[in-house]
C-alpha atoms as a PDB file:
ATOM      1  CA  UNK A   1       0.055  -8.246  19.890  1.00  0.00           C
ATOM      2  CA  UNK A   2       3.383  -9.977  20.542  1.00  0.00           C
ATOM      3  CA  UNK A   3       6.384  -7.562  20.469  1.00  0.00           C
ATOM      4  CA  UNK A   4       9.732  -8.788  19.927  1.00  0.00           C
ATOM      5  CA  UNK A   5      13.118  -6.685  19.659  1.00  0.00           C
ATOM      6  CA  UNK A   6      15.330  -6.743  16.953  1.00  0.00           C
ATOM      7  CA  UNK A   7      18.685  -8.085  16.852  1.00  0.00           C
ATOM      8  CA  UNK A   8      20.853  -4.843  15.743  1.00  0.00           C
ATOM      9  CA  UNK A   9      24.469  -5.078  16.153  1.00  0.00           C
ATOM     10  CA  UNK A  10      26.065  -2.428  17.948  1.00  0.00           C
ATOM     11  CA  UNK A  11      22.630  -1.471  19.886  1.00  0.00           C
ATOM     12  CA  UNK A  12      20.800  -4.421  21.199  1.00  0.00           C
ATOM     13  CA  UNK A  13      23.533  -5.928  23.525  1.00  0.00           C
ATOM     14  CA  UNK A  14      22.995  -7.280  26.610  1.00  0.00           C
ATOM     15  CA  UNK A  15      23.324  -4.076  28.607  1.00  0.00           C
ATOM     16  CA  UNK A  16      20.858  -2.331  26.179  1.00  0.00           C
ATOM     17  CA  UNK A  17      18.739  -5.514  26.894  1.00  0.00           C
ATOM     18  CA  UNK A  18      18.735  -4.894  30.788  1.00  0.00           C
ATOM     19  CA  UNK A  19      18.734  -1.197  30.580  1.00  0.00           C
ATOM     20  CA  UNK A  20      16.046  -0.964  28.330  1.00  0.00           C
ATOM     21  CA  UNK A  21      13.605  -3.748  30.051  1.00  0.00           C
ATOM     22  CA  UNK A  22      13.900  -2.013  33.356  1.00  0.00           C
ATOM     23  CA  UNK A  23      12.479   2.164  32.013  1.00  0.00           C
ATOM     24  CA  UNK A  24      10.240   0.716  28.979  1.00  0.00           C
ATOM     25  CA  UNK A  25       9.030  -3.031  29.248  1.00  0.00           C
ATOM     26  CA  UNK A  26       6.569  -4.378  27.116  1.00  0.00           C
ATOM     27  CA  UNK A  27       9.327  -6.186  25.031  1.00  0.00           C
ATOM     28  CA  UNK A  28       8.089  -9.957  25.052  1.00  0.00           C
ATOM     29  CA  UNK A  29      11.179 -11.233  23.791  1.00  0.00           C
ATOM     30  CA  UNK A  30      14.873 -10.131  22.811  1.00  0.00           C
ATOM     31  CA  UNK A  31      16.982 -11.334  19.770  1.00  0.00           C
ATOM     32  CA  UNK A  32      20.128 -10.843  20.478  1.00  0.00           C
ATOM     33  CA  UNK A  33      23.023  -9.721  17.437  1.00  0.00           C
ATOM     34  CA  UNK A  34      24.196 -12.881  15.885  1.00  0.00           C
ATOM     35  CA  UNK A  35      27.147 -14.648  16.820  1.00  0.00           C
ATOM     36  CA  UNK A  36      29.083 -16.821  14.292  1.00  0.00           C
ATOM     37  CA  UNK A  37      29.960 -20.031  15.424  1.00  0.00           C
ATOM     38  CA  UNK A  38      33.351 -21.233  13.723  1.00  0.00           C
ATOM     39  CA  UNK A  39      35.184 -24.794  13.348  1.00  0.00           C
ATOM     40  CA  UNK A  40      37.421 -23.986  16.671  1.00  0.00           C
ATOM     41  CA  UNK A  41      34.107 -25.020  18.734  1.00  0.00           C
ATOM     42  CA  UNK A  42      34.993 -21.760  21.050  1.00  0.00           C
ATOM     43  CA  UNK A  43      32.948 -18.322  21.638  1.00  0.00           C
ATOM     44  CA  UNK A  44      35.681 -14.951  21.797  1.00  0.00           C
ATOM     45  CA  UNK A  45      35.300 -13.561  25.480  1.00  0.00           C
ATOM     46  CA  UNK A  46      33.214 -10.982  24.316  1.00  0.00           C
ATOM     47  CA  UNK A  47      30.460 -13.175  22.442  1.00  0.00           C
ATOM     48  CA  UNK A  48      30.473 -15.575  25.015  1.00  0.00           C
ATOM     49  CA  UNK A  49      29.720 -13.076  27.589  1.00  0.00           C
ATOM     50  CA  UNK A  50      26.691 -11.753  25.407  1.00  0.00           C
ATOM     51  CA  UNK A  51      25.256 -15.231  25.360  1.00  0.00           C
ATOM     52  CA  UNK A  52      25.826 -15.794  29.351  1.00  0.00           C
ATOM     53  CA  UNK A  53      22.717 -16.226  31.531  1.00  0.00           C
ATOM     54  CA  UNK A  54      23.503 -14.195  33.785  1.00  0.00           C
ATOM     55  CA  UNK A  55      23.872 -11.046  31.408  1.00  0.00           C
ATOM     56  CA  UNK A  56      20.470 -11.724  30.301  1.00  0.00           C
ATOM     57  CA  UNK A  57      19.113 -12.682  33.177  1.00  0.00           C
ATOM     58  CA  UNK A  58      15.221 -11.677  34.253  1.00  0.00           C
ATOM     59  CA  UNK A  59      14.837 -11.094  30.505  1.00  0.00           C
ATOM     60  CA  UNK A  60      13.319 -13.397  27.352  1.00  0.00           C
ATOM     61  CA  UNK A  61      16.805 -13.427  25.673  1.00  0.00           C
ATOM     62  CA  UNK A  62      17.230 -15.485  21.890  1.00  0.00           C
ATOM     63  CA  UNK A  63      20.200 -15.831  20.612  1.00  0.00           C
ATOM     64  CA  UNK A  64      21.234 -15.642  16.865  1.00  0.00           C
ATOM     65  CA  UNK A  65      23.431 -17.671  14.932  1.00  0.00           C
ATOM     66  CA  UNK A  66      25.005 -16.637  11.629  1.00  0.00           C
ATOM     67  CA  UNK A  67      26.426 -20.022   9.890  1.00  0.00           C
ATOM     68  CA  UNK A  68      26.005 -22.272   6.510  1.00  0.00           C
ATOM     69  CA  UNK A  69      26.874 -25.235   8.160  1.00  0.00           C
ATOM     70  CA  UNK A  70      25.086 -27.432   9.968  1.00  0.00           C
ATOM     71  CA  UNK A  71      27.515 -28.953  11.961  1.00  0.00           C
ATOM     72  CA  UNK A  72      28.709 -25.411  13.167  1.00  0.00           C
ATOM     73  CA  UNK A  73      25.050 -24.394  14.077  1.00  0.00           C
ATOM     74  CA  UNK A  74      24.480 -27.693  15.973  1.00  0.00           C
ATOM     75  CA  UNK A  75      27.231 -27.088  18.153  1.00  0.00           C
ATOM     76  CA  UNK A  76      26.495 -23.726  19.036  1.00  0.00           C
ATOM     77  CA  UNK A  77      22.742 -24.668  19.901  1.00  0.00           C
ATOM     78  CA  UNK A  78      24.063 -27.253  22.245  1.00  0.00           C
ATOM     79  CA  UNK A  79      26.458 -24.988  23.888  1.00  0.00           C
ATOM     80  CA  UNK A  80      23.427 -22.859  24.359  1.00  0.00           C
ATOM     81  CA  UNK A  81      20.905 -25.643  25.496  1.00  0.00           C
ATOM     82  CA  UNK A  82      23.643 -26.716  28.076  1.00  0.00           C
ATOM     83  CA  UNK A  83      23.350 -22.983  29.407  1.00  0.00           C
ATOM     84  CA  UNK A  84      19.279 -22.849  29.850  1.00  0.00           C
ATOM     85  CA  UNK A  85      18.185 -21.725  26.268  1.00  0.00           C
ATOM     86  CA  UNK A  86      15.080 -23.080  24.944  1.00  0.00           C
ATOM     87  CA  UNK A  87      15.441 -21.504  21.368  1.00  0.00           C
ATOM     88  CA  UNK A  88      18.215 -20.349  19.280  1.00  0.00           C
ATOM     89  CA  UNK A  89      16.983 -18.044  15.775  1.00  0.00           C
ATOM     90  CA  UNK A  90      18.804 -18.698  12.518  1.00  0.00           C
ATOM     91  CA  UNK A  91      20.022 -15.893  10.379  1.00  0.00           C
ATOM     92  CA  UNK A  92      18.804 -15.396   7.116  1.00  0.00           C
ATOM     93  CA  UNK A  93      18.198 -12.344   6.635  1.00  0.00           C
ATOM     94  CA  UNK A  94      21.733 -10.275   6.589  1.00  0.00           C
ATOM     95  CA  UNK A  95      22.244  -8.495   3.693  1.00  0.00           C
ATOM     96  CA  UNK A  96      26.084  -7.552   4.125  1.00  0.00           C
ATOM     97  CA  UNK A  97      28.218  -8.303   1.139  1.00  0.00           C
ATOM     98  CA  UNK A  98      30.904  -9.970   3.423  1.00  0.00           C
ATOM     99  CA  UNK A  99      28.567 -12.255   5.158  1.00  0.00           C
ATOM    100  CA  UNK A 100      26.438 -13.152   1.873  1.00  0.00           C
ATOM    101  CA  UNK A 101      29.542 -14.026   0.008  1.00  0.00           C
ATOM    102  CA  UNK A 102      30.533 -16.794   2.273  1.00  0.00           C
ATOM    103  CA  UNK A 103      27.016 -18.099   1.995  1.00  0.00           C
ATOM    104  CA  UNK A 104      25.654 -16.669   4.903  1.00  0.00           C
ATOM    105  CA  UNK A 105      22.573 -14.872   5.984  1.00  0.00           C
ATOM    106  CA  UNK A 106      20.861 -13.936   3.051  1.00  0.00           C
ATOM    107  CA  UNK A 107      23.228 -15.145   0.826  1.00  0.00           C
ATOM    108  CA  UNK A 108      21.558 -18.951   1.793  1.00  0.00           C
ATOM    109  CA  UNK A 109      18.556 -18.076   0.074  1.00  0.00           C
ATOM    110  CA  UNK A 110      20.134 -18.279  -3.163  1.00  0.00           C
ATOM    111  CA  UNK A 111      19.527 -21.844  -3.683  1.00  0.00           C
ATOM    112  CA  UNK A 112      16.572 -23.222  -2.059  1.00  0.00           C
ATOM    113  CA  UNK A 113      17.533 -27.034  -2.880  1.00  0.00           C
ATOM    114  CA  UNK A 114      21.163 -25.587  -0.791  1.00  0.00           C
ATOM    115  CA  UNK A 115      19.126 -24.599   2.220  1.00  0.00           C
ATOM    116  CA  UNK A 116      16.408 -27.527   2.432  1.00  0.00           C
ATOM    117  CA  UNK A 117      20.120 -29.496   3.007  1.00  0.00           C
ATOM    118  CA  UNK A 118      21.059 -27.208   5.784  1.00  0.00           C
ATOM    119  CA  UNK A 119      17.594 -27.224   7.575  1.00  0.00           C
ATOM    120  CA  UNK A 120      17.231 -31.002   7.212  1.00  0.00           C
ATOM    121  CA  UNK A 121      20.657 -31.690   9.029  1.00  0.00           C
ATOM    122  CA  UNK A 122      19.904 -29.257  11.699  1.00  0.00           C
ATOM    123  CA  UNK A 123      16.237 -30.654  12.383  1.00  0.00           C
ATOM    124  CA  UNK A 124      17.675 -33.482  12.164  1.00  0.00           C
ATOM    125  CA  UNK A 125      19.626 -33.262  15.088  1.00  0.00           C
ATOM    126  CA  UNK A 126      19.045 -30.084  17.141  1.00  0.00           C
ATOM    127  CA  UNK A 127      17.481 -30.342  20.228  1.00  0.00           C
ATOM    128  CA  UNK A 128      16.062 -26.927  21.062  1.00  0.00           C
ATOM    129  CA  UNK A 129      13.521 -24.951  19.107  1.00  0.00           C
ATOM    130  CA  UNK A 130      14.603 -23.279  16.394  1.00  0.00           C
ATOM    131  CA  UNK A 131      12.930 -20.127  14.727  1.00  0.00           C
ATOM    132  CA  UNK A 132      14.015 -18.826  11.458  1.00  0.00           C
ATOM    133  CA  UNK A 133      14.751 -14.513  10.619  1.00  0.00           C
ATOM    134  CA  UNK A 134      14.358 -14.580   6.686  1.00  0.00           C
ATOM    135  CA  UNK A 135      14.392 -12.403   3.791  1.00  0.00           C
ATOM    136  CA  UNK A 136      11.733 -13.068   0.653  1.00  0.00           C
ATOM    137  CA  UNK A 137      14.188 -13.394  -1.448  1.00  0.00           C
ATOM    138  CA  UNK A 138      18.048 -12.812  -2.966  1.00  0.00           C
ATOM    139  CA  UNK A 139      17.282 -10.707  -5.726  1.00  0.00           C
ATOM    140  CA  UNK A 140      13.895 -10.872  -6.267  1.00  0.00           C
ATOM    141  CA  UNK A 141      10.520 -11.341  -4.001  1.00  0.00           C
ATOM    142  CA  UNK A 142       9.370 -13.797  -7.089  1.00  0.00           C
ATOM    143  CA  UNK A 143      11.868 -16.195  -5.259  1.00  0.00           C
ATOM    144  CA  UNK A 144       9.663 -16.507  -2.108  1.00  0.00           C
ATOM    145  CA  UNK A 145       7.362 -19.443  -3.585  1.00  0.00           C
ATOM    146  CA  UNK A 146      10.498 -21.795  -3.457  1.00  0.00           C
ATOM    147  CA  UNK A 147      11.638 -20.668  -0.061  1.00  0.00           C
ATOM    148  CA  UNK A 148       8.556 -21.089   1.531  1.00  0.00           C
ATOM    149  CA  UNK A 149       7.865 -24.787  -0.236  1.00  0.00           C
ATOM    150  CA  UNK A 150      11.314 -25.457   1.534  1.00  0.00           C
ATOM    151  CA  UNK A 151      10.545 -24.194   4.868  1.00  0.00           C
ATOM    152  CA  UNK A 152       7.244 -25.733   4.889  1.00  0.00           C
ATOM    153  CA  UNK A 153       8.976 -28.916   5.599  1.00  0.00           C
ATOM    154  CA  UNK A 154      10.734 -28.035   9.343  1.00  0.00           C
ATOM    155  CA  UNK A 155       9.301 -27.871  12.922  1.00  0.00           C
ATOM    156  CA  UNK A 156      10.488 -24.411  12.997  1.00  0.00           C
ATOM    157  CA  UNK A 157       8.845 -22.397  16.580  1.00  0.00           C
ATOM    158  CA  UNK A 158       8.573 -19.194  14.543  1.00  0.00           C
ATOM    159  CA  UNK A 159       8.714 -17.357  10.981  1.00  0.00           C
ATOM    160  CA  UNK A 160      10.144 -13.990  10.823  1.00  0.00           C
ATOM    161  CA  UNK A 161       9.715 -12.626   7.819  1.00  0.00           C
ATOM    162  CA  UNK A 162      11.059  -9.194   6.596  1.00  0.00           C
ATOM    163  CA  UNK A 163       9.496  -8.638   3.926  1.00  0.00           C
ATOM    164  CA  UNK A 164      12.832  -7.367   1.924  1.00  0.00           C
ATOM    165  CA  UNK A 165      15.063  -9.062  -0.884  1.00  0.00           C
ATOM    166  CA  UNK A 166      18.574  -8.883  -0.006  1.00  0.00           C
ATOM    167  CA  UNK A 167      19.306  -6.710  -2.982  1.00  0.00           C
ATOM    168  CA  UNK A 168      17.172  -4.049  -1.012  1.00  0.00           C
ATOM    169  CA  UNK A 169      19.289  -4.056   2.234  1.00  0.00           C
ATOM    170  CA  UNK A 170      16.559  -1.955   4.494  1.00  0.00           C
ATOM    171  CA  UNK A 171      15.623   0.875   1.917  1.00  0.00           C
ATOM    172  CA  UNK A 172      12.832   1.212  -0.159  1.00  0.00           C
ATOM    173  CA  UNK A 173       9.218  -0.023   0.653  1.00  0.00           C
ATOM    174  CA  UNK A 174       8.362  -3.313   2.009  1.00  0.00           C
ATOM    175  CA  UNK A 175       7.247  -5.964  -0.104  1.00  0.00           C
ATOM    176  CA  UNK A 176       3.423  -6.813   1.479  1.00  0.00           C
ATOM    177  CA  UNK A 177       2.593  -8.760  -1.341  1.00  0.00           C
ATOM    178  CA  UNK A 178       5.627 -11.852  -0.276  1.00  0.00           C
ATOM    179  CA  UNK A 179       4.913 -11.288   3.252  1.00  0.00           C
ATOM    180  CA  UNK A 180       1.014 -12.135   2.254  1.00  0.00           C
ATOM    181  CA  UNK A 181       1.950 -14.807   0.654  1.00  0.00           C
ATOM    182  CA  UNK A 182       3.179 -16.451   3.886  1.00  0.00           C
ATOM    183  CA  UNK A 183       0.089 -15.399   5.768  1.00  0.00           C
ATOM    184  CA  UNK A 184      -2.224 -16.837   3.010  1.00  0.00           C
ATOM    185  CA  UNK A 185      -0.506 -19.869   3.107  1.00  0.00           C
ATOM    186  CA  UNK A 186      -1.659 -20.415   6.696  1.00  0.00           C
ATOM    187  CA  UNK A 187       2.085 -20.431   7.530  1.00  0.00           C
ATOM    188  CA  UNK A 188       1.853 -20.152  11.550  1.00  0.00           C
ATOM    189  CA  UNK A 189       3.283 -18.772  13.722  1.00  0.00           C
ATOM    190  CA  UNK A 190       4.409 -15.938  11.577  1.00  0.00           C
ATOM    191  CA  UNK A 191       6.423 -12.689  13.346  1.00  0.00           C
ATOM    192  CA  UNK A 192       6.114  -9.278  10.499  1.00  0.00           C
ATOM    193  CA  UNK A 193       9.321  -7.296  10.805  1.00  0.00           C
ATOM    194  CA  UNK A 194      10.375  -4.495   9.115  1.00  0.00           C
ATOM    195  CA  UNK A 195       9.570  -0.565   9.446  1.00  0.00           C
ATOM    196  CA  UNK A 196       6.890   0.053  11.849  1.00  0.00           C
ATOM    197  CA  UNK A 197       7.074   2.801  14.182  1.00  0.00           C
ATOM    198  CA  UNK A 198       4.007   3.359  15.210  1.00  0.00           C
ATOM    199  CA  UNK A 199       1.313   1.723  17.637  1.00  0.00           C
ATOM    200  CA  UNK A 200      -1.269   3.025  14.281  1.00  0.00           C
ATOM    201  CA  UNK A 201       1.144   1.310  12.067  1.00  0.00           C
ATOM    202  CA  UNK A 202       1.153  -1.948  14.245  1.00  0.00           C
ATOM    203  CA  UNK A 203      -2.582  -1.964  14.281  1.00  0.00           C
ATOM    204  CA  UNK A 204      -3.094  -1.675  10.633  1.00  0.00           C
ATOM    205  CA  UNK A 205      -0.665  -4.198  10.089  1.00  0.00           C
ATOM    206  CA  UNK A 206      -2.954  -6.402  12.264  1.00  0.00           C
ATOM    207  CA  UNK A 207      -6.058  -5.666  10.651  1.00  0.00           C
ATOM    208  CA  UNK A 208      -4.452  -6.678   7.553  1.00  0.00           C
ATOM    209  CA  UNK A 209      -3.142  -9.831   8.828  1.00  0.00           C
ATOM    210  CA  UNK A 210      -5.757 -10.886  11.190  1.00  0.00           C
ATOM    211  CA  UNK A 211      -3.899 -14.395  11.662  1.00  0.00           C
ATOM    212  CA  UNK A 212      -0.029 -12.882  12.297  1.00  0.00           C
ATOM    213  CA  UNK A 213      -0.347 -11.424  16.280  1.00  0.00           C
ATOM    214  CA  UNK A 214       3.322 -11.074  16.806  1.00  0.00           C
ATOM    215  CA  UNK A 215       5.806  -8.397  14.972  1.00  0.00           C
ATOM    216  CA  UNK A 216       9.498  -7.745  15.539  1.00  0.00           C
ATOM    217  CA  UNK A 217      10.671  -4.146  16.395  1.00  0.00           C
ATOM    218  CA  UNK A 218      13.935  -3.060  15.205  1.00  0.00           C
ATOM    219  CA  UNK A 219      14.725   0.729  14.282  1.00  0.00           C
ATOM    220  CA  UNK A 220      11.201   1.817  15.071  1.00  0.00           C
ATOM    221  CA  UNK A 221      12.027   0.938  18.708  1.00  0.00           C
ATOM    222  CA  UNK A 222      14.998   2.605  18.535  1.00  0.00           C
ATOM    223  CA  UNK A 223      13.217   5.845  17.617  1.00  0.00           C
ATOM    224  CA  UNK A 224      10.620   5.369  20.680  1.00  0.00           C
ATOM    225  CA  UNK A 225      12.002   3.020  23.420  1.00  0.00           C
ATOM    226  CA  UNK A 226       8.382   2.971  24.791  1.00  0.00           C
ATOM    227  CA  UNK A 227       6.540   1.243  21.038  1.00  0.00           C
ATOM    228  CA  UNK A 228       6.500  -2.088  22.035  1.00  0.00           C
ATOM    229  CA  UNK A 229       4.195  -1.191  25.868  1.00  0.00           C
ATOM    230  CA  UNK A 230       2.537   1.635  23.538  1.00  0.00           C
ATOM    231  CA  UNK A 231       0.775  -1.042  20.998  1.00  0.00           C
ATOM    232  CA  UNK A 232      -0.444  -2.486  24.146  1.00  0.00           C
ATOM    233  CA  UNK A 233      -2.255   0.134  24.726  1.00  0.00           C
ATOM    234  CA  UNK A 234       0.560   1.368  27.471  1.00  0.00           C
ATOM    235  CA  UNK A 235       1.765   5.310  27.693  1.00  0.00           C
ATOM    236  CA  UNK A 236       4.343   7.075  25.682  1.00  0.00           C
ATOM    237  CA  UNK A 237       7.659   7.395  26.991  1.00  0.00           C
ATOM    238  CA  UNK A 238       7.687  10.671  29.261  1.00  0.00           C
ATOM    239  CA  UNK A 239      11.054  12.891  29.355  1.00  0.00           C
ATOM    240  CA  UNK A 240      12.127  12.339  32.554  1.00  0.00           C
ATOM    241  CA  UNK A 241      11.877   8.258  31.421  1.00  0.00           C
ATOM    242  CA  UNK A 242      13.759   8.663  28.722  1.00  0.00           C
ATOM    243  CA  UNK A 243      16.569  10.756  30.345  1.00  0.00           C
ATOM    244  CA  UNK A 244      16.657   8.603  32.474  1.00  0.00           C
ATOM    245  CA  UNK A 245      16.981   5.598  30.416  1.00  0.00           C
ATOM    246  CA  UNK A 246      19.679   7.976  28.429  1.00  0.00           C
ATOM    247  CA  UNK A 247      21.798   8.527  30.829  1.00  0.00           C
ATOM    248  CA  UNK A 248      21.774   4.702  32.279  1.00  0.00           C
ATOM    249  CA  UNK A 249      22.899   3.815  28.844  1.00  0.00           C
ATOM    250  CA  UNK A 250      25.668   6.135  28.369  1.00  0.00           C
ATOM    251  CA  UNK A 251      26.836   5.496  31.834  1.00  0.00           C
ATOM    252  CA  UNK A 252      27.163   1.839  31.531  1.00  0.00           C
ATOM    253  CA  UNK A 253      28.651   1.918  28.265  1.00  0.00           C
ATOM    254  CA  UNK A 254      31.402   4.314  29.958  1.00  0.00           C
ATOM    255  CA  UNK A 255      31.956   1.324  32.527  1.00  0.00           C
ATOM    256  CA  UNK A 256      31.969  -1.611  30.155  1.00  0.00           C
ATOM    257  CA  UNK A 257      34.476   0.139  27.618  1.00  0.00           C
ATOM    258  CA  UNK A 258      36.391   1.779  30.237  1.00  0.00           C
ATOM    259  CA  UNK A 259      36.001   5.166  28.069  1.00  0.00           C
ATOM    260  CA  UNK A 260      33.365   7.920  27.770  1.00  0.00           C
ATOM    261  CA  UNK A 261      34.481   8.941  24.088  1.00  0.00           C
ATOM    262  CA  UNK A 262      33.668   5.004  23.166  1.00  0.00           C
ATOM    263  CA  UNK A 263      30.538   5.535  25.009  1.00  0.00           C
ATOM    264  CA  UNK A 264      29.633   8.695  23.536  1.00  0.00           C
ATOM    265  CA  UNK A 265      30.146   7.509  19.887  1.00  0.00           C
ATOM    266  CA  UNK A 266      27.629   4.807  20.625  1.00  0.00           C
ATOM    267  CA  UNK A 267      25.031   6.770  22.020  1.00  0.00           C
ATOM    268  CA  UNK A 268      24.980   8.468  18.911  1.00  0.00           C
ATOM    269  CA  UNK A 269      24.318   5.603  16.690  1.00  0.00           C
ATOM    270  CA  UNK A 270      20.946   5.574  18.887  1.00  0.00           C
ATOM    271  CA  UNK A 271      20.803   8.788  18.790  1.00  0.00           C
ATOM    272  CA  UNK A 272      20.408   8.843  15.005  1.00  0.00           C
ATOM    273  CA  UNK A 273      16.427   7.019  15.620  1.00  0.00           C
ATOM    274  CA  UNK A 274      15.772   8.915  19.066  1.00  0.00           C
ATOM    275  CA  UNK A 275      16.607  12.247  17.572  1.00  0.00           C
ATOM    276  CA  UNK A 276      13.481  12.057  15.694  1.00  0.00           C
ATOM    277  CA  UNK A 277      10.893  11.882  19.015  1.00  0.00           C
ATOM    278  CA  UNK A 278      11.570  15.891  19.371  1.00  0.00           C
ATOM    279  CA  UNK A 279       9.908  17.912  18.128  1.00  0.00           C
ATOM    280  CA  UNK A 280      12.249  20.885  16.065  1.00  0.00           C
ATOM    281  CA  UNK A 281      15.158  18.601  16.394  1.00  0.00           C
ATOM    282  CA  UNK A 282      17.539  18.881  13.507  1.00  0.00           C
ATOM    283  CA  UNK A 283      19.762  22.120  14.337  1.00  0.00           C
ATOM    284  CA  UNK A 284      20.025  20.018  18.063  1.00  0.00           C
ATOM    285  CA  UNK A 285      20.609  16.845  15.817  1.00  0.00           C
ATOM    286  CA  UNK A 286      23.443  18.616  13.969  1.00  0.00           C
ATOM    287  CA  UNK A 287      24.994  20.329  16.527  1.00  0.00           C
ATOM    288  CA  UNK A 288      25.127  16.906  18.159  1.00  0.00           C
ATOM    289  CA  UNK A 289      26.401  15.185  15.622  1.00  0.00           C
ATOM    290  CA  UNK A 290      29.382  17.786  15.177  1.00  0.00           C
ATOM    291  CA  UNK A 291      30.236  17.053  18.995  1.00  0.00           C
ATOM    292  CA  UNK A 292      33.868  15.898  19.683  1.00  0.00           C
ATOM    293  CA  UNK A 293      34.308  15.682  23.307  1.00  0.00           C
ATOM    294  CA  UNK A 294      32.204  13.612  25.886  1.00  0.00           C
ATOM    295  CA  UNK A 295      31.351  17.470  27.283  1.00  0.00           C
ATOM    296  CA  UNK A 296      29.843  18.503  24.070  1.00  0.00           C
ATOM    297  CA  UNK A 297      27.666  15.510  23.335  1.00  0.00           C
ATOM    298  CA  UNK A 298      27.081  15.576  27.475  1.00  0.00           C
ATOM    299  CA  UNK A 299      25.860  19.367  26.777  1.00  0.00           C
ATOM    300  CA  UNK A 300      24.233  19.041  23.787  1.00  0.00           C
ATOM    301  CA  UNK A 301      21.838  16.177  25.129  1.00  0.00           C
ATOM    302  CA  UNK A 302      20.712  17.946  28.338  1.00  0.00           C
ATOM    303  CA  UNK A 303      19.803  20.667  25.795  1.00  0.00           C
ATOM    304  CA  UNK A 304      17.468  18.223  23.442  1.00  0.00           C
ATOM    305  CA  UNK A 305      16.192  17.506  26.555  1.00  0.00           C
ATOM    306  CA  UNK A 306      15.289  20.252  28.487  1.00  0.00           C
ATOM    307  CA  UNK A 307      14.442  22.566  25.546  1.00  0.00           C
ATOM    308  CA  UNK A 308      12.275  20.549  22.747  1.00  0.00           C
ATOM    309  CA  UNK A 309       8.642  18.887  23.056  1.00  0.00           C
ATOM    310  CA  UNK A 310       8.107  15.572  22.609  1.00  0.00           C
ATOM    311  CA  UNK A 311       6.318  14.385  19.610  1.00  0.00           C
ATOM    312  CA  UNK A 312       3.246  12.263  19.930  1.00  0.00           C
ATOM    313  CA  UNK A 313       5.539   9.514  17.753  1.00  0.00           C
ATOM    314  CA  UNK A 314       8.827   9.312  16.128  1.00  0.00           C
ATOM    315  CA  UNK A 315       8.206  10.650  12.906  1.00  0.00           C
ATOM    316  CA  UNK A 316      10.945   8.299  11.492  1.00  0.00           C
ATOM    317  CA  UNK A 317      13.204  11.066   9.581  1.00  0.00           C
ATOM    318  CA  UNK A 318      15.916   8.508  10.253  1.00  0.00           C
ATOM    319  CA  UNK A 319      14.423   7.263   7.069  1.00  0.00           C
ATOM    320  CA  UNK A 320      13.588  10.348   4.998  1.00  0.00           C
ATOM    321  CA  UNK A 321      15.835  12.886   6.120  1.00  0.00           C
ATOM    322  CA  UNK A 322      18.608  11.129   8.579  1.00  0.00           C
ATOM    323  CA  UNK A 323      20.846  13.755  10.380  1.00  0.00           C
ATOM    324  CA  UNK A 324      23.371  11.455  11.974  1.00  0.00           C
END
């Protein structure tokens, strides 16, 4: 099985990307948060940076772009070519009100006759691959028919399909039934995402789909940095790994924001998935939640781990029962 990571903004950055690859590979390839490509025809410092080859270098590194127009996208993707990428992955899939309101992300697959224009021009005229992140639907998985009659038309590398309508954000159950659909259709290659977090998961998933043999890993990886080497029949993450990958992570967030209170209030948005791979973790989860200084949280973590088990997998109460 192909595993890909997730584009999450605010976690997967480039110096998750290298920190993670180095304790826990078995990631095949890494989408990278989108960037937005605007009229000016210029990256900010800081997205630029993301996208340079040498922050993502010795890694399988895709960009994302977030756009509705075509022009905008085809720019972007040549700015990228000219740097070494081979494949830039279109956004359709976020859900946020302020992106989908400007006719972005998800908010394209409101009118299917809208986005056959905007794939046709950049087909037309891109000169990279280009795979697609898409939702089944705006409001309603009944949608995904006329979607997939429209992408049926494009040379796209890859379909990633999370098998959500935007109208769900990321709650409630997946919709199997649209991503089947897809796979029925003999739609290839096709890339499942959305909530597995467990090598059993990934396998039944597989034995369902016996045509789909790649699947993106977003918070489930999160939860257990080692999932992706795991459903290839690799080891669980061990604590002395995962302290270690810990501590690289909150070390070189210190550096790159010139602050350990910055770095410590991102660790805990990972620490509101990793929380749940110890075993009798939520009074440690609270009490590290409450923490204020960078020698709380600093305490608090040695204590998850020196004093609780780990479990055999995240149990995912990031989803059930969240602490953070």
């Amino acid at each position: 099985m192909i595993c890909d990571c997730a584009p999450m903004e605010g976690l997967t950055g480039a110096l998750f990307r290298r920190v993670h690859s180095r304790y826990f590979p078995g990631v095949d390839k890494y989408y990278m948060p989108f960037v937005s490509p605007g009229r000016d025809r210029v990256f900010s410092k800081r997205d630029a940076g993301e996208l340079s080859p040498e922050a993502n270098r010795g890694l399988r590194a895709v960009p994302q772009l977030l756009t509705c127009r075509a022009e905008d996208f085809l720019w972007a993707a040549d700015w990228l070519a000219d740097r070494g990428y081979g494949e830039v992955n279109l956004n359709l899939g976020c859900p946020s009100g302020t992106v989908t309101a400007k006719g972005k992300g998800s908010g394209l697959l409101r009118d299917p006759e809208a986005l056959d224009r905007f794939l046709d021009q950049i087909f037309g005229g891109v000169r990279i691959a280009v795979s697609i992140k898409t939702r089944v639907g705006f409001q309603s998985p009944e949608e995904f028919r006329a979607l997939l009659t429209c992408f049926r038309r494009y040379p796209w590398s890859e379909l990633i399909i999370h098998p959500r309508v935007r109208e769900d954000f990321y709650k409630g159950q997946v919709r199997l039934e649209a991503f089947a659909l897809a796979a029925e259709e003999g739609l290839s290659p096709l890339c499942y995402n959305g909530d597995l977090t467990t090598p059993a998961e990934i396998a039944a998933l597989g034995e369902r789909f016996p045509t789909v043999d790649r699947v993106m890993l977003g918070r489930g990886l999160m939860g257990d940095p080692a999932l992706a080497a795991r459903a290839k029949g690799g080891p669980p993450a061990d604590r002395e790994t995962l302290r270690r990958y810990h501590d690289a992570l909150y070390e070189g967030y210190a550096e790159a924001f010139a602050s350990r209170h910055n770095a410590m209030l991102r660790m805990k948005e990972l620490w509101f998935y990793l929380i749940w791979l110890f075993e009798g973790s939520e009074r440690h989860g609270k009490a590290l939640k409450k923490a204020r200084t960078t020698a709380e949280f600093e305490d608090r973590t040695a204590a998850i781990f020196q004093e609780l088990p780990l479990r055999a997998d995240s149990a995912a109460g990031w989803r059930d029962r969240p602490i953070f």
